[in-house]
Protein backbone atom coordinates (compact mmCIF):
# COMPACT_ATOMS: atom_id res chain seq x y z
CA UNK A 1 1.97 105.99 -11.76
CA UNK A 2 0.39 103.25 -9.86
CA UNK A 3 1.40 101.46 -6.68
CA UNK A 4 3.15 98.16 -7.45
CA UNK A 5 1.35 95.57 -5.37
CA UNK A 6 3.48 93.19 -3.55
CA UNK A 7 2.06 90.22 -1.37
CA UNK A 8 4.89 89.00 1.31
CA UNK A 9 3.92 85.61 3.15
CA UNK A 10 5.86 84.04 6.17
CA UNK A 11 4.97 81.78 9.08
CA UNK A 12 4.98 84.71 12.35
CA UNK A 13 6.80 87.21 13.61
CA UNK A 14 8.71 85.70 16.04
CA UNK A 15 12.44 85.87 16.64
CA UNK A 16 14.33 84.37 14.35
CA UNK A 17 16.63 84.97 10.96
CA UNK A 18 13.93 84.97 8.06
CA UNK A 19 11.68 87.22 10.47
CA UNK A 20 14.34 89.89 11.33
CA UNK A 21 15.32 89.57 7.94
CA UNK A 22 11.92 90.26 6.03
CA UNK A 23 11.30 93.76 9.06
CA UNK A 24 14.67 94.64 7.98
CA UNK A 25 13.79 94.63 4.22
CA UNK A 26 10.36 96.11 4.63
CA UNK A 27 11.67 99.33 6.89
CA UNK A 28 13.61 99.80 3.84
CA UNK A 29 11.07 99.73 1.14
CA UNK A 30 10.29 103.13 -0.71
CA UNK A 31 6.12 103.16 0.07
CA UNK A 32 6.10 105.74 -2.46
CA UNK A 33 6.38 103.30 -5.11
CA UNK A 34 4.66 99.81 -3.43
CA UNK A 35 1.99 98.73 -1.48
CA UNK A 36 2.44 96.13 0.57
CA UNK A 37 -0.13 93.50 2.27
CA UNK A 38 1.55 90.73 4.79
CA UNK A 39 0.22 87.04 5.32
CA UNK A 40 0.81 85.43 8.31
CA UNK A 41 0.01 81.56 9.27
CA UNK A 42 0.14 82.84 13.37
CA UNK A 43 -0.60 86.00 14.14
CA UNK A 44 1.47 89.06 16.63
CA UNK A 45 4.98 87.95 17.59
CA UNK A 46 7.42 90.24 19.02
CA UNK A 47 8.68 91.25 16.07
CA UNK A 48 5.40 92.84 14.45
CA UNK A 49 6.01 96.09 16.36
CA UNK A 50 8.73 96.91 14.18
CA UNK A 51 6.70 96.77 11.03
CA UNK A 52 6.70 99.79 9.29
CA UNK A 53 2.70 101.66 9.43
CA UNK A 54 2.36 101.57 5.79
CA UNK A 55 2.12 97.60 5.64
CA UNK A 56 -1.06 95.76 5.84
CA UNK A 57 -1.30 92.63 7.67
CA UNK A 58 -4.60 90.50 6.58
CA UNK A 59 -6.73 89.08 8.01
CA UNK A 60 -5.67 85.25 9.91
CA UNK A 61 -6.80 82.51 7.34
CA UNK A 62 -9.92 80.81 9.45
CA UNK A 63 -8.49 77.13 9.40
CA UNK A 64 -5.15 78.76 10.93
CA UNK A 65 -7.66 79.97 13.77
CA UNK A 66 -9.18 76.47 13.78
CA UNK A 67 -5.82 74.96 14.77
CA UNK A 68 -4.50 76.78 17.00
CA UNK A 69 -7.48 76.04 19.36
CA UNK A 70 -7.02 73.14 21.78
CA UNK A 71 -8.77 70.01 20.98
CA UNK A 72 -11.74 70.42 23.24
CA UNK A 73 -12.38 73.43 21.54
CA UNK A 74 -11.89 71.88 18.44
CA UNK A 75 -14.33 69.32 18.65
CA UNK A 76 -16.73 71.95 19.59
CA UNK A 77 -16.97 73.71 17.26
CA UNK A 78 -18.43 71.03 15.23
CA UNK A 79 -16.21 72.23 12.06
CA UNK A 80 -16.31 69.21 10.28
CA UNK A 81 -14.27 69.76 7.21
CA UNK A 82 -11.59 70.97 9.55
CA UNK A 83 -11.89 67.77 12.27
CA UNK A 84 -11.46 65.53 9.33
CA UNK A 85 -8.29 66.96 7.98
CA UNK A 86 -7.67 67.56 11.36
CA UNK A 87 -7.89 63.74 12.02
CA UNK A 88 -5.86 62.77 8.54
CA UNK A 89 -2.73 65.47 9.89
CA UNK A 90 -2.68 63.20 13.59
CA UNK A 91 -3.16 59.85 11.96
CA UNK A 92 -0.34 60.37 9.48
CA UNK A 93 2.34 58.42 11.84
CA UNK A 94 4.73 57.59 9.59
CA UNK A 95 4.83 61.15 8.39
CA UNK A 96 4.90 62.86 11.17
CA UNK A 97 7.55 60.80 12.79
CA UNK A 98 10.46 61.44 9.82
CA UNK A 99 11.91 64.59 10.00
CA UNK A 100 10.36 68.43 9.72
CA UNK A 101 10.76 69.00 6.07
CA UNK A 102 8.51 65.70 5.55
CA UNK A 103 6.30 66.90 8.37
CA UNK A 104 5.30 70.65 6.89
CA UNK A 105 4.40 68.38 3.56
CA UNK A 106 2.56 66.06 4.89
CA UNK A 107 0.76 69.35 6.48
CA UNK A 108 0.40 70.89 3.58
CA UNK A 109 -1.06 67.69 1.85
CA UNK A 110 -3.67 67.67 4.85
CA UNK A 111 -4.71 71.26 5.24
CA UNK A 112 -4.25 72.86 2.09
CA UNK A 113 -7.71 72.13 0.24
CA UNK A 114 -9.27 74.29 3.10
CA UNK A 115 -6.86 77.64 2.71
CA UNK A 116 -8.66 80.03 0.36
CA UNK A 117 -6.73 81.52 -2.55
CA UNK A 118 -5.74 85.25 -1.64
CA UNK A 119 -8.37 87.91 -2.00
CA UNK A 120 -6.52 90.14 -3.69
CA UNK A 121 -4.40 89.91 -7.15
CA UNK A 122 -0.86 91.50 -6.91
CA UNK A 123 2.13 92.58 -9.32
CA UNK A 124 4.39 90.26 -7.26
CA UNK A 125 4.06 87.49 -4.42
CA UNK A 126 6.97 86.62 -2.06
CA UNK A 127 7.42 83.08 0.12
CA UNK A 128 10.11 84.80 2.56
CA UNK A 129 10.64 81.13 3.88
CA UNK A 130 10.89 77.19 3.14
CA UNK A 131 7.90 74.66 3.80
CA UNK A 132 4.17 76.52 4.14
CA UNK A 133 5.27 80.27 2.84
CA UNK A 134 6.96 78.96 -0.50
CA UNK A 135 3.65 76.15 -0.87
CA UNK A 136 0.98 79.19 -0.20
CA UNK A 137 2.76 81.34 -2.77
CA UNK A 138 2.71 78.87 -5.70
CA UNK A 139 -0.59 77.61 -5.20
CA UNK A 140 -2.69 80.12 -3.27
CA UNK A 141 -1.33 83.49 -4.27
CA UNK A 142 -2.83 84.88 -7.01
CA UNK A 143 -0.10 86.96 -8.60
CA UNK A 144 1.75 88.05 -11.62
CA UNK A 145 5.34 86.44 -10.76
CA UNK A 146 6.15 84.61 -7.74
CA UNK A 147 9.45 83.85 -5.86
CA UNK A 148 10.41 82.24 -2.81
CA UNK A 149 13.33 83.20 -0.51
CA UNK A 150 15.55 80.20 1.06
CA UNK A 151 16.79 81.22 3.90
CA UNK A 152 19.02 78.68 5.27
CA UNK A 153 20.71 75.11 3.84
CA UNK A 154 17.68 73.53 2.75
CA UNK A 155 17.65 69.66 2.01
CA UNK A 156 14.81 68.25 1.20
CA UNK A 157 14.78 64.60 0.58
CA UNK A 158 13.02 61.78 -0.66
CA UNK A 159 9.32 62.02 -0.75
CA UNK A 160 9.34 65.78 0.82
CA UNK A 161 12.12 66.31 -2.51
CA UNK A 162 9.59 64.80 -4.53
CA UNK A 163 6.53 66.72 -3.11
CA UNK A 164 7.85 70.03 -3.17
CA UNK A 165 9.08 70.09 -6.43
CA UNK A 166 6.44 71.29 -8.47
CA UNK A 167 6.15 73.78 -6.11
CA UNK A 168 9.04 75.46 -6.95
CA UNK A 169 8.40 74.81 -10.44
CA UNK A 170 5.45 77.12 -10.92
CA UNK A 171 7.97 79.99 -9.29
CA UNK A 172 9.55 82.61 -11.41
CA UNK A 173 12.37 83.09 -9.18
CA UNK A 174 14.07 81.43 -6.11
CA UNK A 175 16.03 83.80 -3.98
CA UNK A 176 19.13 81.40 -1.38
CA UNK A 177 20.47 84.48 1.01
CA UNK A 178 23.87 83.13 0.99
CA UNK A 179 26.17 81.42 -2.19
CA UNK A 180 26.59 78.16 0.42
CA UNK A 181 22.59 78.25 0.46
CA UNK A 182 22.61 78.63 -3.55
CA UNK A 183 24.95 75.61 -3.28
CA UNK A 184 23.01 73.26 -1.08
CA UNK A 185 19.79 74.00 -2.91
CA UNK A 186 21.13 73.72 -6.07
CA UNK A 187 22.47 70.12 -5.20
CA UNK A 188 18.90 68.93 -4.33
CA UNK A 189 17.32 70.42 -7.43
CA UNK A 190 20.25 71.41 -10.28
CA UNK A 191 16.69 71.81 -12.48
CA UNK A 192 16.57 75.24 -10.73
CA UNK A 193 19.83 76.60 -11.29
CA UNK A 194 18.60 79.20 -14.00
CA UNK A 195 15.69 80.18 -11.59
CA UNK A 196 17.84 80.92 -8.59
CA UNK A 197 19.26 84.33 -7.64
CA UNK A 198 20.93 85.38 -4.43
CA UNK A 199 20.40 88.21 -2.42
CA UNK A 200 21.94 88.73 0.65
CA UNK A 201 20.31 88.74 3.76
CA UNK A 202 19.83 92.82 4.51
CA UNK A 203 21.77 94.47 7.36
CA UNK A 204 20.74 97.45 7.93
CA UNK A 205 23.43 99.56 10.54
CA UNK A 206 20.89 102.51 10.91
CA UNK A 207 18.40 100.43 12.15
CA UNK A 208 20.23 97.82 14.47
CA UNK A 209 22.24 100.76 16.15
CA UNK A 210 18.82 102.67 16.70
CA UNK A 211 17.67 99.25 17.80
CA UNK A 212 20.46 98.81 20.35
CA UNK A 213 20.12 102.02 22.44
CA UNK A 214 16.50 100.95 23.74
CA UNK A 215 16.82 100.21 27.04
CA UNK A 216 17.04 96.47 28.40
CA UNK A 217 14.57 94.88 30.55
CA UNK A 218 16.42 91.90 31.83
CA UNK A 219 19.18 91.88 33.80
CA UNK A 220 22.90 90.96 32.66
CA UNK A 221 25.48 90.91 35.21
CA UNK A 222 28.30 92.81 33.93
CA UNK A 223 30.80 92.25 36.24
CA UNK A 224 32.31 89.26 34.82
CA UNK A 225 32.68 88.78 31.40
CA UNK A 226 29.47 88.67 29.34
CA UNK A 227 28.84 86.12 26.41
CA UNK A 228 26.07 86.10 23.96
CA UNK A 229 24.19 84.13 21.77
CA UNK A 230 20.99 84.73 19.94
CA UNK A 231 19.79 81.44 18.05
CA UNK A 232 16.81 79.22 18.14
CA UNK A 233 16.70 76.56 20.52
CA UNK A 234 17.91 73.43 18.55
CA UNK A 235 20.29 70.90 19.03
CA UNK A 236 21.15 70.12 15.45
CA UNK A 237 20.98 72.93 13.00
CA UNK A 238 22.06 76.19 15.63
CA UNK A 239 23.85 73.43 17.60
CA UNK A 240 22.79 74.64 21.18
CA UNK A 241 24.34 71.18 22.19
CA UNK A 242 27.74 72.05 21.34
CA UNK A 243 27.05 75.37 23.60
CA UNK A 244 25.96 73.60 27.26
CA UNK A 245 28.85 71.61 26.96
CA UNK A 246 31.51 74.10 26.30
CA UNK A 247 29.88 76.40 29.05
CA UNK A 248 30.31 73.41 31.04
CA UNK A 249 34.09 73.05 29.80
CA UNK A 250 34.72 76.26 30.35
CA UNK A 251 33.26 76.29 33.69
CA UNK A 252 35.63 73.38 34.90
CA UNK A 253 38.59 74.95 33.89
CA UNK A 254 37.48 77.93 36.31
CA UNK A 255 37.02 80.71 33.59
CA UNK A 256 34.76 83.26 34.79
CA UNK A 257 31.85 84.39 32.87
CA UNK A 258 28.07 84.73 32.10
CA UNK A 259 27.00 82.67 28.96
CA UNK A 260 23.58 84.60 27.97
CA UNK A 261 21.19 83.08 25.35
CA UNK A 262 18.22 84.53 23.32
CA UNK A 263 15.93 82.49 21.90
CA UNK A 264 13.38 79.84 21.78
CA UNK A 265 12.72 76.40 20.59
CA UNK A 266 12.40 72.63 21.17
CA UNK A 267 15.98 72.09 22.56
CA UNK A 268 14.72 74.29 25.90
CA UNK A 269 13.77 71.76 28.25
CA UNK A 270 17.30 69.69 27.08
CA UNK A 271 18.80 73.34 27.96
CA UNK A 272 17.32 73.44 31.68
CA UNK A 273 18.09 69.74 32.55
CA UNK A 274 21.76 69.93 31.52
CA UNK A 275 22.19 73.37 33.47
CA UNK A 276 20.71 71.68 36.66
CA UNK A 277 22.09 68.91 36.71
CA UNK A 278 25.90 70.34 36.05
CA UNK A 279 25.11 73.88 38.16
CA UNK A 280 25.74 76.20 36.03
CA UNK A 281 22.82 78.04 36.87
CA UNK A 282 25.31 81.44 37.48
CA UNK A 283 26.99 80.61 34.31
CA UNK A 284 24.55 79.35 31.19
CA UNK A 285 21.46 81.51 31.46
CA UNK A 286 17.86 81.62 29.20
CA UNK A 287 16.45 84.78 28.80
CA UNK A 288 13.97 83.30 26.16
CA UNK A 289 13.03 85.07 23.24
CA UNK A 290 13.22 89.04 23.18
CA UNK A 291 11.56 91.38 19.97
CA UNK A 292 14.88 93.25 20.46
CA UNK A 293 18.01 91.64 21.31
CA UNK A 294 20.23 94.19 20.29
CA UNK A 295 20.92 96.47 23.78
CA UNK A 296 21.84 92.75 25.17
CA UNK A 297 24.46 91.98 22.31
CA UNK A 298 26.00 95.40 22.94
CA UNK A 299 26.94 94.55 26.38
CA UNK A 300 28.52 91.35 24.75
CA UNK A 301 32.05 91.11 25.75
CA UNK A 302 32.27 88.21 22.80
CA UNK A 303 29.56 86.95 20.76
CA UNK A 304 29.51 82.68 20.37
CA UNK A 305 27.69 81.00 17.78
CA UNK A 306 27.72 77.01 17.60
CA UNK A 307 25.98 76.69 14.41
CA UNK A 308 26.61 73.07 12.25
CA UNK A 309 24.68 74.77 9.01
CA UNK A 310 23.42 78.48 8.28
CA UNK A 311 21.78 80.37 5.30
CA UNK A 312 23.84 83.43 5.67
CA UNK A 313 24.55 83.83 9.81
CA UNK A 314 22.43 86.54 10.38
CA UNK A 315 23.68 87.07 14.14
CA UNK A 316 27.14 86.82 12.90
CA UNK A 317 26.55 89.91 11.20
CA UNK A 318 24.46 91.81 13.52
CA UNK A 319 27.40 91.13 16.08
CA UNK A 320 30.06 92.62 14.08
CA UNK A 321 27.91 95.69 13.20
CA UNK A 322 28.03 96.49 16.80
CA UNK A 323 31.71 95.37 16.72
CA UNK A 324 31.81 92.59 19.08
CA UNK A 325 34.85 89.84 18.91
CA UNK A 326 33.26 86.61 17.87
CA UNK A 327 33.50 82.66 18.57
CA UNK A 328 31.78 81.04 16.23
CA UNK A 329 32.19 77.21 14.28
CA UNK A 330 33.50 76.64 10.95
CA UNK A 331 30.04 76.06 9.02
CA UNK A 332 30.08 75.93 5.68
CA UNK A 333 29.81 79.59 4.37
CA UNK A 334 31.58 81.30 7.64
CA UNK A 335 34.13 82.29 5.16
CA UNK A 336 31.43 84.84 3.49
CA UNK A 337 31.33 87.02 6.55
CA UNK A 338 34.06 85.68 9.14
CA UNK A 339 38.03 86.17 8.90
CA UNK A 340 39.53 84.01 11.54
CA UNK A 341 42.09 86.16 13.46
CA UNK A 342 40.73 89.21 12.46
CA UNK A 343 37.06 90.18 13.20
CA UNK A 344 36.82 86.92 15.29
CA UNK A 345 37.68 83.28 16.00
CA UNK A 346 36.69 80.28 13.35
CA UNK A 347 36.42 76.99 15.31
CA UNK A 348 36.29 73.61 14.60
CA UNK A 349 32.49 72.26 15.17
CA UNK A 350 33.17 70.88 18.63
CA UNK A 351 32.34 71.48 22.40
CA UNK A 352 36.08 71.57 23.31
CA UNK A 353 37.30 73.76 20.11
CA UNK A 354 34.38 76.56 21.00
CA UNK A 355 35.57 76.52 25.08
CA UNK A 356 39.23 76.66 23.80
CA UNK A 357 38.39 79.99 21.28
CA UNK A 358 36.27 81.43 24.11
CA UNK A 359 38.97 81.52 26.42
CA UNK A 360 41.57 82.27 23.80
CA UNK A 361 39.76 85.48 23.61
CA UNK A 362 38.72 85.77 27.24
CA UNK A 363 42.93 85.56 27.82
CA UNK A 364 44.42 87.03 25.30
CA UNK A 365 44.20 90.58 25.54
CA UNK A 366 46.02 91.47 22.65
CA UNK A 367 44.65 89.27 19.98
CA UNK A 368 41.04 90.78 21.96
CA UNK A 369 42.10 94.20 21.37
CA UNK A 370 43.44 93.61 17.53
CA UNK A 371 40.24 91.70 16.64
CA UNK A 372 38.30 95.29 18.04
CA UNK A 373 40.50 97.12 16.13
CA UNK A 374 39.82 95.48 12.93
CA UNK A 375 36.21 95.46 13.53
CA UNK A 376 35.74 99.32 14.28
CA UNK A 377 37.34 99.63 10.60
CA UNK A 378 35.56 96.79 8.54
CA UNK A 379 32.67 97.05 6.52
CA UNK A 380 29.62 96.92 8.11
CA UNK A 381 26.12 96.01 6.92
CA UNK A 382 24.99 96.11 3.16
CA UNK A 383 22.10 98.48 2.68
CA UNK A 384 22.64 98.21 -0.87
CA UNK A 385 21.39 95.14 -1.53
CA UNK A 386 18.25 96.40 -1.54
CA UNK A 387 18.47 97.34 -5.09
CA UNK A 388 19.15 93.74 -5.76
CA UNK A 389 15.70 92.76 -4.81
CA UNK A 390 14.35 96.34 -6.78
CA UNK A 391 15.68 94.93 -9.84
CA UNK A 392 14.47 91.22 -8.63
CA UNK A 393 10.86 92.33 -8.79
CA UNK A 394 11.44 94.96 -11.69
CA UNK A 395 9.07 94.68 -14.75
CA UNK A 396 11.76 94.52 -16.71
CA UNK A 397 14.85 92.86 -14.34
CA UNK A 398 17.43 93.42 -16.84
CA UNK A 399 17.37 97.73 -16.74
């Protein structure tokens, strides 16, 4: 019997949630049964080296190339169908100043007449993201059935509501990670609701535990408590603003400890300032983004996360596999993964709340030990749902 062809497409490789989440599920495909080609819009991150041999990455798509050249270079080259759009994409102000959703549309809108349709024809094409992977796979992938993965609370509104809507109308299936991402998706477009099926994001314990026992290249200091967060750098969405200031809290009130974060993104430069101007140099520290995280988070003493919105909380999960206590905020959908008083803390979505559950666990040693406890005997990871996305791309779903 033949090879079912499958087509995945995502921005990069690079840290984050949809990234670890798509290596996760493609380590735990069955190559006997599909073949398996990967598009990328950037090419390497530090995450590619954890691909699995048997999938293909193709070739970069030229006008990605193009743009990610500076603009001497640009100009050139003398491209001219690519300076022009190029041009259009800078001279859309009022685009590009409204928020990111709008942005990646008004991209899209720009650049898309010069992306070629995929070379190849497969049994099934994947968007395993929001904005450019889920546009690419409704127009550009030539494919039997289609689906796009949502992989966090995705709002689009207005004219990027507008615009991406027959997108996701020539899908056969959209896939939220989480029932809260179902939820806020479904409130933007209800039209949807018969398309839309969830599967979890996939934790895998086998491979996060192998993942853990590589050895570390930075340094931690572990002779004072160690906290850890792994998150993209962004003050709204992951809420790295709500973490400087409850380092700083916690820092006034004298509690001793190394606040260690993983990641990269805009809010960086925000990140440096506030740590030199308040000193906490020795107590909030950037180790920028690492392919492998995991022999960091198991030297966590707690695990913090200061999310305001999440697909599914990823990190949340990875941090209980290797059973660490967590202190994380009260976004909507904590309650899918997080019992508060058992396998961590649940805070309010504040500076002060997040410093007061840190040191409620730094202090208490029995609540510390009885969270531990719990963790070391709950479930961990779901490997099975792998099957749900077998039966998702299944010629015949319903068997």
């Amino acid at each position: 019997m033949a090879k079912k062809k499958l087509l995945f497409i995502i921005d990069s490789l690079t840290i984050g949630g949809a990234e670890k989440s798509l290596v996760t599920l493609l380590n735990m495909l069955d190559y006997e049964k599909y073949e398996v080609d990967l598009q990328l819009f950037a090419p390497g991150g530090m995450l590619s080296k954890y691909l699995p041999e048997e999938v293909n990455i193709l070739p970069q798509i030229p006008l990605m190339t193009f743009l990610r050249r500076n603009n001497r270079e640009k100009w050139k080259s003398l491209h001219i169908p690519y300076l022009f759009r190029n041009l259009r994409f800078h001279f859309g102000a009022k685009s590009r100043k409204s928020d990111t959703i709008s942005t990646v549309c008004h991209y899209w809108r720009c650049f898309s007449g010069a992306i070629p349709r995929s070379s190849s024809r497969y049994d099934v094409a994947i968007g395993y993201g929001q904005g450019m992977p889920t546009m690419y796979t409704a127009e550009k992938a030539r494919a039997d059935r289609k689906f796009a993965w949502i992989n966090a609370c995705y709002e689009p509104r207005g004219e990027a509501k507008r615009f991406l809507e027959p997108y996701y109308s020539r899908l056969d299936g959209i896939v939220p990670v989480s029932d809260g991402a179902k939820r806020v998706f479904e409130n933007v477009y209800p039209c949807f609701s018969d398309k839309m099926t969830v599967i979890w994001d996939i934790v895998n314990p086998d491979i996060i535990r192998r993942m853990a026992l590589e050895k570390p290249t930075k340094h931690i200091d572990t002779t004072k408590p160690v906290i850890v967060t792994m998150a993209r750098l962004d003050g709204n969405e992951k809420g790295l603003d709500i973490t400087m200031k409850a380092a700083k809290i916690l820092r006034d009130r004298g509690v001793d400890f190394t606040w260690n974060i993983f990641g990269q993104g805009p809010f960086y430069w925000a990140l440096k300032k506030f740590i030199a101007d308040n000193s906490l140099e020795h107590h909030l520290i950037l180790h920028g983004a690492v392919g492998n995280p995991y022999p960091y988070l198991a030297l966590a003493t707690i695990y913090v996360q200061t999310s305001r919105a999440e697909g599914f909380g990823l990190s949340l999960a990875e941090a209980r596999l290797l059973d660490k206590p967590i202190v994380t905020t009260a976004f909507k959908g904590v309650e899918n993964q997080m019992h508060d008083g058992k396998n961590g803390v649940v805070v309010p979505i504040s500076p002060e709340a997040v410093a007061d559950g840190v040191e409620r666990l730094l202090t208490d040693s029995a609540l510390y030990d009885s969270i531990k406890a719990y963790l070391l005997r709950e479930k961990k990871g779901n490997p099975e749902e792998i099957n749900c996305f077998y039966r998702l791309i299944a010629d015949n779903p319903t068997t």
